[in-house]
Structures are given as structure tokens and as C-alpha cells.
C-alpha atoms as a PDB file:
ATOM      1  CA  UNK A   1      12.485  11.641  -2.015  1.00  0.00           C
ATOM      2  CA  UNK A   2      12.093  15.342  -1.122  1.00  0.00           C
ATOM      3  CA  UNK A   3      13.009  17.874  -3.315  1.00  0.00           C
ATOM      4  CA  UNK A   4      16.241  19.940  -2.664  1.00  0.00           C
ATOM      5  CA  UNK A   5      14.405  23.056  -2.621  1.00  0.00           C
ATOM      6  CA  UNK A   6      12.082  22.089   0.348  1.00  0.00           C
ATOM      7  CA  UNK A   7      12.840  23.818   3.562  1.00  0.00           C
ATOM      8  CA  UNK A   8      12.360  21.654   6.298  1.00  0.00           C
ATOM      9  CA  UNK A   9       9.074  22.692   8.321  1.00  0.00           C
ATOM     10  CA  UNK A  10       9.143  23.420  12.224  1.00  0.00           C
ATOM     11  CA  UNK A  11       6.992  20.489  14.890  1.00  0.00           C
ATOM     12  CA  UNK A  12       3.356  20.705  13.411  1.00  0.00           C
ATOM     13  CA  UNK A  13       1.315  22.650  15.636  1.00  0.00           C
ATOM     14  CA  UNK A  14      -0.844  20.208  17.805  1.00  0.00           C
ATOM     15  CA  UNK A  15      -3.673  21.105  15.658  1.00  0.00           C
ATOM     16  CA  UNK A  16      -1.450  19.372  12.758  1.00  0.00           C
ATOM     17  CA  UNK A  17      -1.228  16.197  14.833  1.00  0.00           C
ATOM     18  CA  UNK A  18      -4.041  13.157  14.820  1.00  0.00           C
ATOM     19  CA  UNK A  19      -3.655   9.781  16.194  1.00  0.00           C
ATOM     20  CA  UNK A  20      -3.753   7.998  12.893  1.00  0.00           C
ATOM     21  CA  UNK A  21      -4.839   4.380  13.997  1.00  0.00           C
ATOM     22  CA  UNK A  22      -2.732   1.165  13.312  1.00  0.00           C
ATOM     23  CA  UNK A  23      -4.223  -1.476  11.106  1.00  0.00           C
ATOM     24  CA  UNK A  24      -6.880  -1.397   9.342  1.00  0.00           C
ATOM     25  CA  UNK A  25      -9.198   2.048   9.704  1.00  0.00           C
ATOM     26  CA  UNK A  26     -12.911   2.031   8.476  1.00  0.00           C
ATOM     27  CA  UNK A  27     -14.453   4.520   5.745  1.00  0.00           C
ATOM     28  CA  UNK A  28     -15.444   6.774   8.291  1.00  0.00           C
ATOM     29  CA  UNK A  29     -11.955   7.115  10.122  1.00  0.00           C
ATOM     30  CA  UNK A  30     -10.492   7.442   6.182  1.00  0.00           C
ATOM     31  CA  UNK A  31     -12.891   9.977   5.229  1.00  0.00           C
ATOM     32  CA  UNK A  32     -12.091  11.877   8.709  1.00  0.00           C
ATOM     33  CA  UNK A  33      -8.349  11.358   8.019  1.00  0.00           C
ATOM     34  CA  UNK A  34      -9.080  12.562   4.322  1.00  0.00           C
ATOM     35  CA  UNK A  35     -10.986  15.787   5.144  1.00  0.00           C
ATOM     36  CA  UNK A  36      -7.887  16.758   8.011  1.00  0.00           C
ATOM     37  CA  UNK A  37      -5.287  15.642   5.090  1.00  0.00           C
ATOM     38  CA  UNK A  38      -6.852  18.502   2.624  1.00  0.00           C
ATOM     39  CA  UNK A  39      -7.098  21.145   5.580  1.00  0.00           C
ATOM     40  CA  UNK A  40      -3.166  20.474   6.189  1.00  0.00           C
ATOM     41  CA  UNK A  41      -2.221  20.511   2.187  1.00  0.00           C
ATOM     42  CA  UNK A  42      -4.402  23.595   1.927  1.00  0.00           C
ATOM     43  CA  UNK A  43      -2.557  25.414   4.415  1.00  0.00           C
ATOM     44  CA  UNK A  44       1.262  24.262   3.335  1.00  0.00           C
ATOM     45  CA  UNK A  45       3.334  25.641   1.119  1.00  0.00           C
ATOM     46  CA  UNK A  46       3.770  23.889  -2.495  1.00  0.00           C
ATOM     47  CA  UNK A  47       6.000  20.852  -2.214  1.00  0.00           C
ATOM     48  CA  UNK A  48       6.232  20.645   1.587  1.00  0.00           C
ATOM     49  CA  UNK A  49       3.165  17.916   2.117  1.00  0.00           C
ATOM     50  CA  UNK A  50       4.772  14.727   1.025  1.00  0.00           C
ATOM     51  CA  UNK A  51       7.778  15.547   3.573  1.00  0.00           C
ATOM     52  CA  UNK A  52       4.952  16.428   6.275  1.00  0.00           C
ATOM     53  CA  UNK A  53       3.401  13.140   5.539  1.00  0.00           C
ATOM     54  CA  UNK A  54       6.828  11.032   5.952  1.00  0.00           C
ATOM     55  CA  UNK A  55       6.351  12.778   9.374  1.00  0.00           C
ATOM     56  CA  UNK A  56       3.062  11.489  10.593  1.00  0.00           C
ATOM     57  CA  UNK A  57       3.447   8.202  12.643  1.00  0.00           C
ATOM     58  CA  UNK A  58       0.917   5.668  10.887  1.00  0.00           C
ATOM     59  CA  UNK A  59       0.796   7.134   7.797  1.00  0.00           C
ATOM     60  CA  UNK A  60       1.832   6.752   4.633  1.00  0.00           C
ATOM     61  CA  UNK A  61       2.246   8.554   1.125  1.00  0.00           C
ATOM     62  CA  UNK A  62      -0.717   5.911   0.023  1.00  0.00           C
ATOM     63  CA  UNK A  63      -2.742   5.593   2.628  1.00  0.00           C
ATOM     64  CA  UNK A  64      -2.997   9.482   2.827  1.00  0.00           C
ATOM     65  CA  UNK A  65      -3.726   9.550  -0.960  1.00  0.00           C
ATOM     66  CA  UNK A  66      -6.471   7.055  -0.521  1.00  0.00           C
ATOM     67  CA  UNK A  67      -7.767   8.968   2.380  1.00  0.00           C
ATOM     68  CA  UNK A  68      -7.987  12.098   0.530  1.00  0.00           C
ATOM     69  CA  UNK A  69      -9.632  10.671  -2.821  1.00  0.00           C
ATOM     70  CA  UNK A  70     -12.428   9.022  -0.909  1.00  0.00           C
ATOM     71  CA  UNK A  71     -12.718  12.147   1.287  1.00  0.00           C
ATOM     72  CA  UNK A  72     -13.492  14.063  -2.273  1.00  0.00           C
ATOM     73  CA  UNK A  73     -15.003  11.302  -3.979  1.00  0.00           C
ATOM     74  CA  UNK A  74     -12.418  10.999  -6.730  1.00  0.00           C
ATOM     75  CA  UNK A  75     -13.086  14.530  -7.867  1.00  0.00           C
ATOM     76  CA  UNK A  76     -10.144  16.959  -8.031  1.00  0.00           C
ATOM     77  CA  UNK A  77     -12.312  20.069  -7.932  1.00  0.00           C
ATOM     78  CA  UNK A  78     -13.913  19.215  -4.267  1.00  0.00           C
ATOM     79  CA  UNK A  79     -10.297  18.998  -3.018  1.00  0.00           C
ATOM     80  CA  UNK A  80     -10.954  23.393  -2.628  1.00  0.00           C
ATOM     81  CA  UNK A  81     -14.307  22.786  -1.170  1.00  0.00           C
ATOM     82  CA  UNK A  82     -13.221  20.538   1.619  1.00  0.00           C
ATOM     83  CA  UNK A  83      -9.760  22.557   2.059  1.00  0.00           C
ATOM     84  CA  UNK A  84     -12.080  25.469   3.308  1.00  0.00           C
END
């Protein structure tokens, strides 16, 4: 559930588009989905990534957490680092 204080975000620019593949993806694709997952949080406001990611055909709230947490390794403070 979105918050009620979310304004609803235009199309994602192409560049805010990936084929995510269906079934099951490999530690490279999630570490590649990961790394595009922090660009895109980096670069949207504060509470408007969980509605993006309800957006995204083939992915999911979990699947994009998991993506992101290998892509840092579990540790919160590389989630700048790769955002860069």
C-alpha cells in the first residue's frame, strides 16, 4: 500500500526500464538487477520506489529487495557507493 502523500510518477524514462527475466534469474542477472535497483532509488524522491517497483513487469517488492542486498553485500553503507 502506497502512502497518500505519494504523487504518482510520470512513464519511467526508457533508461528506467529493464527486461527483468521470468523465472528464476542467476546471481549475476540479480546483482545486475540490484546495482540498476540502487541507481533508480538513488535518483527518486523519498517514498516513491515501492510504487515504481509495483510498476516494473517481473518484479516484485522481494525480489527487488533481494536483488539489492546481494548487489551491496548485506551492507547498508555500500547502498551510496553503488547509487553513484
Amino acid at each position: 500500500m502506497s502512502p497518500s502523500n505519494v504523487v504518482p510518477l510520470a512513464e519511467p524514462a526508457p533508461a528506467d526500464t529493464r527486461a527483468i527475466p521470468r523465472g528464476h534469474l542467476f546471481v549475476d542477472q540479480k546483482l545486475a538487477v540490484g546495482r540498476w535497483l540502487l541507481k533508480v532509488k538513488a535518483r527518486l524522491p523519498h517514498g516513491h520506489f515501492g510504487p515504481w517497483i509495483e510498476t516494473q513487469k517481473g518484479l516484485c517488492r522481494s525480489l527487488a529487495l533481494q536483488c539489492m542486498r546481494l548487489a551491496t553485500g548485506g551492507r547498508q553503507d555500500a547502498r551510496q557507493e553503488l547509487a553513484a
